[in-house]
N, C-alpha and C. Protein backbone atom coordinates (compact mmCIF):
# COMPACT_ATOMS: atom_id res chain seq x y z
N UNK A 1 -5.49 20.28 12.58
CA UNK A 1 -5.37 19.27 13.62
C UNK A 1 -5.47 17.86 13.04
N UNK A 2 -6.38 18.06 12.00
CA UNK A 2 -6.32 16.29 11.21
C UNK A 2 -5.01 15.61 10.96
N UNK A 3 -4.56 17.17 10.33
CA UNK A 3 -3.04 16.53 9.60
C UNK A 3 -2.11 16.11 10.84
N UNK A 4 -2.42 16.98 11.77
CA UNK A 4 -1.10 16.41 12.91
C UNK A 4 -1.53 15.06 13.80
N UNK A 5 -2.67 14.93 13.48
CA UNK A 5 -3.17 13.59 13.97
C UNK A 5 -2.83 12.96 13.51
N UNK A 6 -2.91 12.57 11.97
CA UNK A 6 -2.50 11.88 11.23
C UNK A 6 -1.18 11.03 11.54
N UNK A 7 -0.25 12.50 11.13
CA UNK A 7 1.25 12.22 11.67
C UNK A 7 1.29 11.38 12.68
N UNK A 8 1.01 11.90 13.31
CA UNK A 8 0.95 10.95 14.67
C UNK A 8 0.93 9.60 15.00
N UNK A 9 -0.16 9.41 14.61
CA UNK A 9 -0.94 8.06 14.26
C UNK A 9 0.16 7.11 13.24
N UNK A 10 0.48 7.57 12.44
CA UNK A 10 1.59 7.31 11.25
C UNK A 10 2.44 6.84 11.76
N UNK A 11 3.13 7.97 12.78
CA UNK A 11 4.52 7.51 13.61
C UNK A 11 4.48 6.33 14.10
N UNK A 12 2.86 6.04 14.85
CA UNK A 12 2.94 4.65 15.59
C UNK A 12 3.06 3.48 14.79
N UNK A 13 2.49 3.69 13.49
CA UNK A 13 2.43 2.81 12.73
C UNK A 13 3.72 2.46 11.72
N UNK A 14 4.40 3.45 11.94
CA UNK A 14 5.94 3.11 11.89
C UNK A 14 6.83 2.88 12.53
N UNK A 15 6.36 2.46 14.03
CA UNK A 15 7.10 1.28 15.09
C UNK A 15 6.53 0.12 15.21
N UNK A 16 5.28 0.21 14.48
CA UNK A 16 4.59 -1.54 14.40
C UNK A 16 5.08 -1.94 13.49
N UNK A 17 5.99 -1.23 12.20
CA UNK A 17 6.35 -2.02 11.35
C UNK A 17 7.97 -2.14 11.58
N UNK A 18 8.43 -1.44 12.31
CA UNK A 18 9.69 -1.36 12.73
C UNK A 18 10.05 -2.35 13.81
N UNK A 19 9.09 -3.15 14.38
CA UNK A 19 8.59 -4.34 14.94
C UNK A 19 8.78 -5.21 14.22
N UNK A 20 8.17 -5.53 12.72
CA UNK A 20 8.15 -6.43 12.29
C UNK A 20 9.41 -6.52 11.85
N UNK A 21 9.89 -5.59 10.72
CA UNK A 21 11.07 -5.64 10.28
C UNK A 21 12.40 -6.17 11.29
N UNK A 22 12.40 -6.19 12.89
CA UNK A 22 13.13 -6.34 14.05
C UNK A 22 12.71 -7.91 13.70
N UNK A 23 11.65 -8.10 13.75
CA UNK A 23 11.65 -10.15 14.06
C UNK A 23 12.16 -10.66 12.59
N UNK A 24 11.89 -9.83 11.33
CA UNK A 24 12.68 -10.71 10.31
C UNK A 24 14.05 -10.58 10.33
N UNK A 25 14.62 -9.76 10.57
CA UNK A 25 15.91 -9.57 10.84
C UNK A 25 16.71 -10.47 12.08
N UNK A 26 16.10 -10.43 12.88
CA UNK A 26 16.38 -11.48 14.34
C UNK A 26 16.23 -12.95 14.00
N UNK A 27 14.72 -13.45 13.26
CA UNK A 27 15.36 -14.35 12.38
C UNK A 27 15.87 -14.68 11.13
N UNK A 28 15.89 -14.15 11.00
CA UNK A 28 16.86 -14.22 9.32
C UNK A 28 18.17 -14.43 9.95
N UNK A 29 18.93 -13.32 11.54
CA UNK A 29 20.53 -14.26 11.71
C UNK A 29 20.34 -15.25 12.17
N UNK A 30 19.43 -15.53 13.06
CA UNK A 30 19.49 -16.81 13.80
C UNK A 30 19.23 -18.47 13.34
N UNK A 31 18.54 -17.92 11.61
CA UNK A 31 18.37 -19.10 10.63
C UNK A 31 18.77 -18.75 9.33
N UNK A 32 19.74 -18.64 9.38
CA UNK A 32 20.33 -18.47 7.59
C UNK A 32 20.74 -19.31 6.88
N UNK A 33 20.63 -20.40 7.27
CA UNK A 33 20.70 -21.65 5.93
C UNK A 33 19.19 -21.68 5.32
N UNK A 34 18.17 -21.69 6.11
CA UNK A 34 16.96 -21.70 5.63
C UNK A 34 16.91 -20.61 5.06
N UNK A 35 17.38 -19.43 5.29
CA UNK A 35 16.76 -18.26 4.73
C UNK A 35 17.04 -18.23 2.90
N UNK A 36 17.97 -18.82 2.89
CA UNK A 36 18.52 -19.01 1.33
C UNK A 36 17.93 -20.05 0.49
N UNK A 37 17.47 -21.08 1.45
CA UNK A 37 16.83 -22.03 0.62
C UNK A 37 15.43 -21.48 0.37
N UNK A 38 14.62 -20.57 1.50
CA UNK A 38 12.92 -20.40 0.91
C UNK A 38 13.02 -19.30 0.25
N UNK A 39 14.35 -18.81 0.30
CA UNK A 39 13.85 -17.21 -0.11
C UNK A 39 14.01 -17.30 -2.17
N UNK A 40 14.86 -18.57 -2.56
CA UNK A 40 14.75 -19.00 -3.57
C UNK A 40 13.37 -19.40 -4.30
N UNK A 41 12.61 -19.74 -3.63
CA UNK A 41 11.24 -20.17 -3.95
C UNK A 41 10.32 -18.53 -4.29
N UNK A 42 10.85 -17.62 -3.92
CA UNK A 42 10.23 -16.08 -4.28
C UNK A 42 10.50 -16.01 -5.77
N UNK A 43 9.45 -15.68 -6.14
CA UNK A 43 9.46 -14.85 -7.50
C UNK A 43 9.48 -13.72 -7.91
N UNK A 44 10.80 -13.13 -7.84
CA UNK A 44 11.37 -11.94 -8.26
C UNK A 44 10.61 -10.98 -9.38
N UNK A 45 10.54 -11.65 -10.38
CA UNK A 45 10.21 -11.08 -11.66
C UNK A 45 8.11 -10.29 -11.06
N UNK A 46 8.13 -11.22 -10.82
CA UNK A 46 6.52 -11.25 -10.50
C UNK A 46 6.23 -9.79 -8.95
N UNK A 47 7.29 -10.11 -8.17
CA UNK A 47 7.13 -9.22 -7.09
C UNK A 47 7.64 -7.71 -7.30
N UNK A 48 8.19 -7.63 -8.86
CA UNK A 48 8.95 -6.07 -9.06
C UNK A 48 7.76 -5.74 -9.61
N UNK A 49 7.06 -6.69 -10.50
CA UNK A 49 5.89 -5.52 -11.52
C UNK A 49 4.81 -5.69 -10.48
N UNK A 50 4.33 -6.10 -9.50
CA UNK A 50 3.82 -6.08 -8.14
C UNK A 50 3.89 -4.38 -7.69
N UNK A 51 4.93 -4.40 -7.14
CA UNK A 51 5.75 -3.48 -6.84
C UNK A 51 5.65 -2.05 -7.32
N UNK A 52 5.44 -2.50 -8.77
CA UNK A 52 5.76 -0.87 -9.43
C UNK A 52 4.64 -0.79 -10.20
N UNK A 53 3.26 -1.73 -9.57
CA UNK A 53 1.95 -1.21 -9.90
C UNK A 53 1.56 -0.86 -8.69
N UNK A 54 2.18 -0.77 -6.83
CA UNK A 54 1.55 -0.25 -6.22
C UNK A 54 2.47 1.10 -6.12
N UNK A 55 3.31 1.64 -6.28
CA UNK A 55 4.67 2.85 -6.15
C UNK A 55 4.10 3.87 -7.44
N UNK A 56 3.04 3.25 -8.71
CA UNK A 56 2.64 4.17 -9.10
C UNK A 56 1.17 4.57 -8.68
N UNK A 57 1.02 4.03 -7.83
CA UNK A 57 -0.97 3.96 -7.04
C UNK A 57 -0.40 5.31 -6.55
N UNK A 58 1.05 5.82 -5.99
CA UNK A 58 1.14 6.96 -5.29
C UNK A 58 1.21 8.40 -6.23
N UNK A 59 1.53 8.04 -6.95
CA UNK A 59 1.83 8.97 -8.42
C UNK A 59 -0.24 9.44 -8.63
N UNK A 60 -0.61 8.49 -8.92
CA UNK A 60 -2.14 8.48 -9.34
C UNK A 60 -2.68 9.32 -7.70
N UNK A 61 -2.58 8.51 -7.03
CA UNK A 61 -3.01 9.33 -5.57
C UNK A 61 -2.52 10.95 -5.54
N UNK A 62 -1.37 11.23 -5.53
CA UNK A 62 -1.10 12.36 -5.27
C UNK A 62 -1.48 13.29 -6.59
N UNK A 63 -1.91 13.03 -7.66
CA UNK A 63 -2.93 13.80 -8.26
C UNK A 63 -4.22 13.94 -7.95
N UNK A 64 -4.46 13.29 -7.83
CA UNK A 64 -5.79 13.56 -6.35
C UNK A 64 -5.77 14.59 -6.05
N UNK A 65 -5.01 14.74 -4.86
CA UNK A 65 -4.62 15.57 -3.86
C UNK A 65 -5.03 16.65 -4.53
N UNK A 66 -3.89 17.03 -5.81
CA UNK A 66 -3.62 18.00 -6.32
C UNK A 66 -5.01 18.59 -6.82
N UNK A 67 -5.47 17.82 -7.02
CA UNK A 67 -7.44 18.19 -8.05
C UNK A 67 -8.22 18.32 -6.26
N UNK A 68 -7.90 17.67 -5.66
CA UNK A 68 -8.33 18.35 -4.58
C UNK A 68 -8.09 19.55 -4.00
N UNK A 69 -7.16 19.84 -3.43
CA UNK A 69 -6.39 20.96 -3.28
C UNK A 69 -7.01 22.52 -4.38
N UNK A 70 -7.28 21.66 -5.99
CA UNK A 70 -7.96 22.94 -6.43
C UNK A 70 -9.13 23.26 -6.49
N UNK A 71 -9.92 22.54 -5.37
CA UNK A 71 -11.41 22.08 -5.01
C UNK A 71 -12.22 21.52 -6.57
N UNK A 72 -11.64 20.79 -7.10
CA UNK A 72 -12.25 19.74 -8.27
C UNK A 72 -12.30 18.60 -7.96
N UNK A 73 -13.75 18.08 -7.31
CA UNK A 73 -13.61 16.84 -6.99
C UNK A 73 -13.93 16.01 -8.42
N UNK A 74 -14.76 16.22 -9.46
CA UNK A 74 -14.85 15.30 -10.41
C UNK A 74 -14.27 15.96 -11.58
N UNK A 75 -13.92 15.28 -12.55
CA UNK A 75 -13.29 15.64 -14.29
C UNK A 75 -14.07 16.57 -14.42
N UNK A 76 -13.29 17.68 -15.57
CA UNK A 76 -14.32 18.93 -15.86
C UNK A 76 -14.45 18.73 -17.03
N UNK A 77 -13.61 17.86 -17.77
CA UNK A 77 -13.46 17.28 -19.50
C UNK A 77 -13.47 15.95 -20.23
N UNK A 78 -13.36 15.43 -20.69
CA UNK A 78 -13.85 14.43 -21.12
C UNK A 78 -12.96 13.43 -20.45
N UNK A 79 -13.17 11.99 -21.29
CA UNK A 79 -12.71 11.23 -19.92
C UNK A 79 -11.45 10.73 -20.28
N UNK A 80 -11.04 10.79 -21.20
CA UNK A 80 -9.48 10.69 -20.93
C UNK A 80 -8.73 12.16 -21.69
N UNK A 81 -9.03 12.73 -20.79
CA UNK A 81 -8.32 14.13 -20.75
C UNK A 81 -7.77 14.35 -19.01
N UNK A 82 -6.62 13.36 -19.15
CA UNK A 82 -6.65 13.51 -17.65
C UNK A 82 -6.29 14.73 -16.94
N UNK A 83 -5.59 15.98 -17.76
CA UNK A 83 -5.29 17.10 -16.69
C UNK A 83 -6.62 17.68 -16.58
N UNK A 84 -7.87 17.22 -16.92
CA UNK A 84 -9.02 17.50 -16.35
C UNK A 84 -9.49 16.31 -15.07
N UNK A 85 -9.04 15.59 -15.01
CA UNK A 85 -9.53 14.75 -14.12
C UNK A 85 -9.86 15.77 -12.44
N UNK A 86 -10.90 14.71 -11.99
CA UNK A 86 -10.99 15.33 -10.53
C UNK A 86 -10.11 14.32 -9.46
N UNK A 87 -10.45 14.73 -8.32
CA UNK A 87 -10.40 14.04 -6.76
C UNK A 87 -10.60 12.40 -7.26
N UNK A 88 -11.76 12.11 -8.09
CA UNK A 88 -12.80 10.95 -7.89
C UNK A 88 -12.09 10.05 -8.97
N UNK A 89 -11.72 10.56 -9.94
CA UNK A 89 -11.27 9.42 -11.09
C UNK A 89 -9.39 9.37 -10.56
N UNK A 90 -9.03 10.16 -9.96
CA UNK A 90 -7.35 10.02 -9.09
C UNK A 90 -7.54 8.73 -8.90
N UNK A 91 -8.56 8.99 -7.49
CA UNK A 91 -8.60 8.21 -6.05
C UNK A 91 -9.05 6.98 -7.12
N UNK A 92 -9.92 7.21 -7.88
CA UNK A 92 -10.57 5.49 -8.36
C UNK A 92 -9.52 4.56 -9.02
N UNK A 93 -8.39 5.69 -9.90
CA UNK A 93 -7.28 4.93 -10.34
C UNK A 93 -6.29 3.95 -9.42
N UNK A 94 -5.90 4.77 -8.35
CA UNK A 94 -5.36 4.58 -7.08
C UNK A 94 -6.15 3.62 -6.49
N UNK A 95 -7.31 3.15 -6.45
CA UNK A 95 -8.37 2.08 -5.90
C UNK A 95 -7.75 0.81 -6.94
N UNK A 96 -8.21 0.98 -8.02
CA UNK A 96 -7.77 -0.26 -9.02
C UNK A 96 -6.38 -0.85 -9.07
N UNK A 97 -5.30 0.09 -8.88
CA UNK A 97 -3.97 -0.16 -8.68
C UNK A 97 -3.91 -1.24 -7.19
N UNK A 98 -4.36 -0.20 -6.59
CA UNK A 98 -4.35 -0.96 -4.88
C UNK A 98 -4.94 -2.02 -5.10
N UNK A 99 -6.08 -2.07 -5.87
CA UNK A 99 -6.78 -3.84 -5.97
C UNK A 99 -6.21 -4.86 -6.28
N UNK A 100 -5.31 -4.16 -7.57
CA UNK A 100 -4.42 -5.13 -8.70
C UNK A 100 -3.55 -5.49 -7.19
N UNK A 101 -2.66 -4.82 -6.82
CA UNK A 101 -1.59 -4.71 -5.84
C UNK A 101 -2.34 -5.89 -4.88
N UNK A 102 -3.33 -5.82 -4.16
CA UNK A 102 -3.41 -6.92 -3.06
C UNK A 102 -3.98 -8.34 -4.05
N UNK A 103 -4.45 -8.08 -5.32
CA UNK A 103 -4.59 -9.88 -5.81
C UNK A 103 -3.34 -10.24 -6.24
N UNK A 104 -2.70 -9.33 -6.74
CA UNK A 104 -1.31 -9.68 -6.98
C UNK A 104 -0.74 -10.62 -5.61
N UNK A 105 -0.72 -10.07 -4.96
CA UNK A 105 0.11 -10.49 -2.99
C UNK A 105 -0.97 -11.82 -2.69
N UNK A 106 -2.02 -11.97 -3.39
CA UNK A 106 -2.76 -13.35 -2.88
C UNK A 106 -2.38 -14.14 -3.96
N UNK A 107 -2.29 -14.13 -4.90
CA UNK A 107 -1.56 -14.90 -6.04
C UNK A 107 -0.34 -15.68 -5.61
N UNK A 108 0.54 -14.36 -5.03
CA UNK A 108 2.22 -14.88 -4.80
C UNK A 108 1.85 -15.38 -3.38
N UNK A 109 1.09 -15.41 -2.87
CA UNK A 109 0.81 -16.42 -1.60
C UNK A 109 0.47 -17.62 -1.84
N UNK A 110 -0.60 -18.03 -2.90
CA UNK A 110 -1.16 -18.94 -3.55
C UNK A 110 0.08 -19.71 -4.16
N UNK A 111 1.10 -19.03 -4.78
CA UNK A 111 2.07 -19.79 -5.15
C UNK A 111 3.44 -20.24 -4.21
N UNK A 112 3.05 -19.65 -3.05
CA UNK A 112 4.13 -19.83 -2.08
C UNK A 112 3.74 -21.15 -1.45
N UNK A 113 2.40 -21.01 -1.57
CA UNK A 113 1.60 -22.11 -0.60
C UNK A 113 1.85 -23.52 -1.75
N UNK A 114 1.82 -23.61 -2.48
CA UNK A 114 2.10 -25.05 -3.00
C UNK A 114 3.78 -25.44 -3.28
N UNK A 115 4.11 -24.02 -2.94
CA UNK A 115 5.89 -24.78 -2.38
C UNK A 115 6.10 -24.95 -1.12
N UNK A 116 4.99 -24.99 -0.50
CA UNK A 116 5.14 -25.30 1.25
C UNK A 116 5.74 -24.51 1.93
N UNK A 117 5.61 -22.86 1.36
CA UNK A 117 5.86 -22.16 2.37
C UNK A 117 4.47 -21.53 3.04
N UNK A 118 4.42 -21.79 4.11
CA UNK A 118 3.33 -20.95 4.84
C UNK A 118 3.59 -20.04 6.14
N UNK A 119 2.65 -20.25 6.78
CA UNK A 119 2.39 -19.49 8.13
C UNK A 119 3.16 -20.27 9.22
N UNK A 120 2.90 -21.82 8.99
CA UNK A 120 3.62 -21.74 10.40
C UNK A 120 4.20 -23.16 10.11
N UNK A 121 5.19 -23.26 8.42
CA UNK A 121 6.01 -23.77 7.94
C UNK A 121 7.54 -23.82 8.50
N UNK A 122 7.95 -22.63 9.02
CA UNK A 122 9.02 -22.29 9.94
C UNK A 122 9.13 -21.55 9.75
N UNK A 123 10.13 -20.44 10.65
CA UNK A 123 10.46 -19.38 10.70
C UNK A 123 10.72 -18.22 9.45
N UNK A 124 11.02 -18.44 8.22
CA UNK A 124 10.94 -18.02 7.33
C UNK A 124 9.29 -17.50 7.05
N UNK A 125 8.69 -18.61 6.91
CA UNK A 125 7.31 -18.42 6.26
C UNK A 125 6.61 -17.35 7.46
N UNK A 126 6.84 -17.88 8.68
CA UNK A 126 5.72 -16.80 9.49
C UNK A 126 6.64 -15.30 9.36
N UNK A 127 7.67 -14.94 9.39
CA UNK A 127 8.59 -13.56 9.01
C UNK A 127 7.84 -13.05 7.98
N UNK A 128 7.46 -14.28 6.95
CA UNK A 128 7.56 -13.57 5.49
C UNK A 128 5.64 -13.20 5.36
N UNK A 129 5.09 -13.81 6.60
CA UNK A 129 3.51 -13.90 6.17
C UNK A 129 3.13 -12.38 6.82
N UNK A 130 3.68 -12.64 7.99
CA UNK A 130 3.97 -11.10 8.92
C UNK A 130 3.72 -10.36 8.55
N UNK A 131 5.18 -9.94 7.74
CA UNK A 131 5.28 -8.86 7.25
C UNK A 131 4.11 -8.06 5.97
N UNK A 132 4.49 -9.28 5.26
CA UNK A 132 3.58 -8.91 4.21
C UNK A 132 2.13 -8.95 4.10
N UNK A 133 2.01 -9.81 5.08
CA UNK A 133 0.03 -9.85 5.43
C UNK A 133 -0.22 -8.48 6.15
N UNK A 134 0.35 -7.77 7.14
CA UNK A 134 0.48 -6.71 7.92
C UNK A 134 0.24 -5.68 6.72
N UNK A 135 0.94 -6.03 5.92
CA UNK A 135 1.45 -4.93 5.17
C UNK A 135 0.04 -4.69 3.92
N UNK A 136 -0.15 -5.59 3.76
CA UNK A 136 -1.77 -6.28 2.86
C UNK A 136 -2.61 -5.79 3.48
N UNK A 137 -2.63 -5.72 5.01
CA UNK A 137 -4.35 -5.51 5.93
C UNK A 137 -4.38 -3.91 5.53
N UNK A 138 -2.94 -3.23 5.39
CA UNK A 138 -2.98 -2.10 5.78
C UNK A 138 -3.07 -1.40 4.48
N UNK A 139 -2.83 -2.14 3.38
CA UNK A 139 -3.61 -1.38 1.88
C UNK A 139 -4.80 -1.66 1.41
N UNK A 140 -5.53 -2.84 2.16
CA UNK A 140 -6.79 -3.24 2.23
C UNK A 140 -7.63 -2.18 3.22
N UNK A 141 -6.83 -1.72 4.25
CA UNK A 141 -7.40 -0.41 5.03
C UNK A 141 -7.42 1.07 4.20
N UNK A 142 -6.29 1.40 3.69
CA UNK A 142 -6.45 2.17 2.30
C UNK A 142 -7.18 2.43 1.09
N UNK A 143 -7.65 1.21 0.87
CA UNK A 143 -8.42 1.28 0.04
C UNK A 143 -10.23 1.31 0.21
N UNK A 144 -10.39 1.30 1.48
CA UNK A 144 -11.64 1.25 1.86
C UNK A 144 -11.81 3.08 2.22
N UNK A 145 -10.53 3.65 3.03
CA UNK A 145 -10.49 4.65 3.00
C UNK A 145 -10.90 5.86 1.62
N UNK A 146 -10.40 5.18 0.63
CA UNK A 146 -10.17 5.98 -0.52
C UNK A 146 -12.11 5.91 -1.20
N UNK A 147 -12.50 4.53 -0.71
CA UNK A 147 -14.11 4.25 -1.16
C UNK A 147 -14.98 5.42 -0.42
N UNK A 148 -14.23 5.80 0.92
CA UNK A 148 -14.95 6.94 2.22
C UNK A 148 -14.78 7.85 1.63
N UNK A 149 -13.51 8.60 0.76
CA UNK A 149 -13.61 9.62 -0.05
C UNK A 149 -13.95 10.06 -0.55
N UNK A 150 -14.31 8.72 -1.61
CA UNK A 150 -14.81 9.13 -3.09
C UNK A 150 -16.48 9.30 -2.54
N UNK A 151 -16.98 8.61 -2.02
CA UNK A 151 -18.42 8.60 -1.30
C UNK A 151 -18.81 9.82 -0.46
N UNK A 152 -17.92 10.66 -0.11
CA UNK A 152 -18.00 11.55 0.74
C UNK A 152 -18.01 13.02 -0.55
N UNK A 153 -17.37 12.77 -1.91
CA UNK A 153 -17.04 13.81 -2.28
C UNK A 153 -18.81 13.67 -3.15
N UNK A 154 -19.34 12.62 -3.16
CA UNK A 154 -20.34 12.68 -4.09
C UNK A 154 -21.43 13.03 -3.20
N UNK A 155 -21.45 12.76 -2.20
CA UNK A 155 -22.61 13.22 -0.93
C UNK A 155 -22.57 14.48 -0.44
N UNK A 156 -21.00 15.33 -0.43
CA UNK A 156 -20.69 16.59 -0.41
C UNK A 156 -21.96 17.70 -1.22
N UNK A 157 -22.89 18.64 -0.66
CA UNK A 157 -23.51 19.27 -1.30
C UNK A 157 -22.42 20.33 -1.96
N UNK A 158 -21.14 20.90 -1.33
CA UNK A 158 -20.07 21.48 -2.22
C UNK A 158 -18.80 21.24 -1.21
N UNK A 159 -18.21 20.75 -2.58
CA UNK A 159 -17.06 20.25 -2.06
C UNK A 159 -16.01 21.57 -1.51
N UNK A 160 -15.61 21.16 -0.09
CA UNK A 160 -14.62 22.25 0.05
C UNK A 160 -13.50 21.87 0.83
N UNK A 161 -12.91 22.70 1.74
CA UNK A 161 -11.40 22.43 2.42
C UNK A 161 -11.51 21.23 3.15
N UNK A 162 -12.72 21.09 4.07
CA UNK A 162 -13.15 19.81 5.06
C UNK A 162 -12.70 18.67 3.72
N UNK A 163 -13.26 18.66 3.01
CA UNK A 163 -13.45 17.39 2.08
C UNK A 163 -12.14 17.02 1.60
N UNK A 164 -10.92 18.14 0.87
CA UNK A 164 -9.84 18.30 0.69
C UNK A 164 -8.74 17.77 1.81
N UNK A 165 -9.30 18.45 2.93
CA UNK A 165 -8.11 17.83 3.99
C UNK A 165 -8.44 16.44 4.13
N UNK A 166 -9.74 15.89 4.40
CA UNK A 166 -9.87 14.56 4.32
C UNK A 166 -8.93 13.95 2.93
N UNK A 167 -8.91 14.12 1.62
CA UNK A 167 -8.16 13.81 0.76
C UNK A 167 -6.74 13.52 1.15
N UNK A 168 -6.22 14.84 2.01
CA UNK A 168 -4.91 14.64 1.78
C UNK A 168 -4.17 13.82 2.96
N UNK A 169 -4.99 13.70 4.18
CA UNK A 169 -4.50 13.12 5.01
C UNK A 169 -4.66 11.81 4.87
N UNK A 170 -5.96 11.22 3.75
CA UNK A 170 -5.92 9.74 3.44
C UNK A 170 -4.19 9.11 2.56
N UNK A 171 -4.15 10.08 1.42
CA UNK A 171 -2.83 10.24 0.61
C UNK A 171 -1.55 10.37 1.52
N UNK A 172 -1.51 10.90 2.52
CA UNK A 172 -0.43 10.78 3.66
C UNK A 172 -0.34 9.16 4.15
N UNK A 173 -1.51 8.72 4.39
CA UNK A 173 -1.37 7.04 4.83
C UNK A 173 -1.21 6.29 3.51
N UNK A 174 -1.54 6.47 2.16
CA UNK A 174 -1.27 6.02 1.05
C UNK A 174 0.11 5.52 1.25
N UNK A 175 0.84 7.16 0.63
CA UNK A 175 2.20 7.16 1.01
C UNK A 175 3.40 6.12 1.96
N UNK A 176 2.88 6.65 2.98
CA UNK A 176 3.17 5.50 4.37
C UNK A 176 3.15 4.42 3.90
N UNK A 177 1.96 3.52 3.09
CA UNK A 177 1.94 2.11 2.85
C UNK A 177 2.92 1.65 2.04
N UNK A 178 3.02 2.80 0.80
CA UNK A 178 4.34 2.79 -0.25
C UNK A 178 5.52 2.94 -0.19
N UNK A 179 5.41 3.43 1.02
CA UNK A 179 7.06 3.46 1.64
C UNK A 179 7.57 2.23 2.06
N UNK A 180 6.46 1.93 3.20
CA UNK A 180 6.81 0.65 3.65
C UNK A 180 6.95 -0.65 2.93
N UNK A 181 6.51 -1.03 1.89
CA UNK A 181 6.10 -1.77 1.44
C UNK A 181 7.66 -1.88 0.11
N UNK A 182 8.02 -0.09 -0.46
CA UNK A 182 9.62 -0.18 -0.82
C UNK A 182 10.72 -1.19 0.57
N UNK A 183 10.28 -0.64 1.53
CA UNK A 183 11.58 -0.85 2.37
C UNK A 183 11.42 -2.88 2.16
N UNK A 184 9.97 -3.14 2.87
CA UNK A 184 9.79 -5.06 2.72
C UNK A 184 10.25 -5.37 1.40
N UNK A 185 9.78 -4.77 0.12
CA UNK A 185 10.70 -5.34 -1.01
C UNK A 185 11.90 -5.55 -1.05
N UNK A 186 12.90 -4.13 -0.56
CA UNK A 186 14.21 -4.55 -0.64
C UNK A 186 15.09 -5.19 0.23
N UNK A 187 14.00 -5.41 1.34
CA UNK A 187 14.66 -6.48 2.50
C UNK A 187 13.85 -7.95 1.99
N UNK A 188 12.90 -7.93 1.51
CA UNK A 188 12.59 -9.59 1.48
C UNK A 188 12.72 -10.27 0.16
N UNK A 189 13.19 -9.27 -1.04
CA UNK A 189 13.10 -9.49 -2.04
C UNK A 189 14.21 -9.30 -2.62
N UNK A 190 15.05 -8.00 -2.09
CA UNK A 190 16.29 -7.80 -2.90
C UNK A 190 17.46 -8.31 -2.21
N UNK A 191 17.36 -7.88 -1.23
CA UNK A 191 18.70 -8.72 -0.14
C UNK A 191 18.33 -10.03 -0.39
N UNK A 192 17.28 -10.46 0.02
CA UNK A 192 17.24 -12.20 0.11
C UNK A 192 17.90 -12.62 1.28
């Protein structure tokens, strides 16, 4: 029942972003001279390795799973022997990635902000804060999740399926964030 909750819950949260994606698109036709001039001020180079330090947070996560799934919540071998790794050093990798991933997104805000793009700079900037702040709250929600995990697997007197399904249905919203977060790259970053 977790897992179909999950889903569920997921779905909605893939019409709140299907929301957002609707207002950048609505303005992006209705202002496209601007859209070319701020979207120049993005830093490409900076938002791909962004990018492909949070798309491998899912790679690291879904080994997790997998060490979950074989009820190993911690390493059974030394510490960089990772096909010994557990649940706990996955999820912690996947924590640090996700960390890197949201200072990264305050950085490229920090640098947006002294080219005068902001929040309520014009239509561009609030599309672009939207999306991607939305998109920020919701790996900042992930990652607190993944802290409930790892805290849960060490408080666990033995770790078992309860603890596991909690794993995998957190890694289901992982996912979700990484998806979404492909699709905002290649609409705010690659189209332009």
């Amino acid at each position: 029942m977790v897992s179909v909750g999950t889903v569920v819950w997921l779905s909605s949260e893939l019409m709140f972003f299907a929301g957002l994606f609707a207002m950048y698109f609505t303005l992006r036709s209705t202002t496209g001279g601007m859209w070319a001039e701020e979207t120049a001020k993005l830093n490409f180079p900076f938002a791909l390795v962004n990018t492909i330090i949070l798309v491998s947070s899912s790679f690291s996560c879904q080994m997790g799973v997998f060490a979950a799934e074989n009820l190993r919540p911690r390493r059974t071998g030394r510490l960089f022997q990772f096909s010994k790794w557990g649940m706990t050093e996955w999820f912690l990798l996947t924590f640090v990635l996700g960390a890197i991933f949201v200072a990264g997104q305050a950085t490229e805000y920090a640098m947006l902000t002294s080219e005068h793009v902001t929040l309520n700079s014009n239509p561009y900037g609030s599309a672009f804060y939207m999306t991607t702040g939305f998109h920020g709250l919701h790996v900042l929600g992930g990652l607190i999740a993944f802290l409930l995990i790892i805290g849960r697997a060490y408080a666990a007197k033995k770790f078992g399926h309860f603890e596991a399904t909690s794993a995998i249905v957190t890694s289901y919203y992982w996912h979700f964030v990484d998806v979404v977060w492909i699709g905002l790259f290649l609409v705010i970053y690659v189209l332009k």
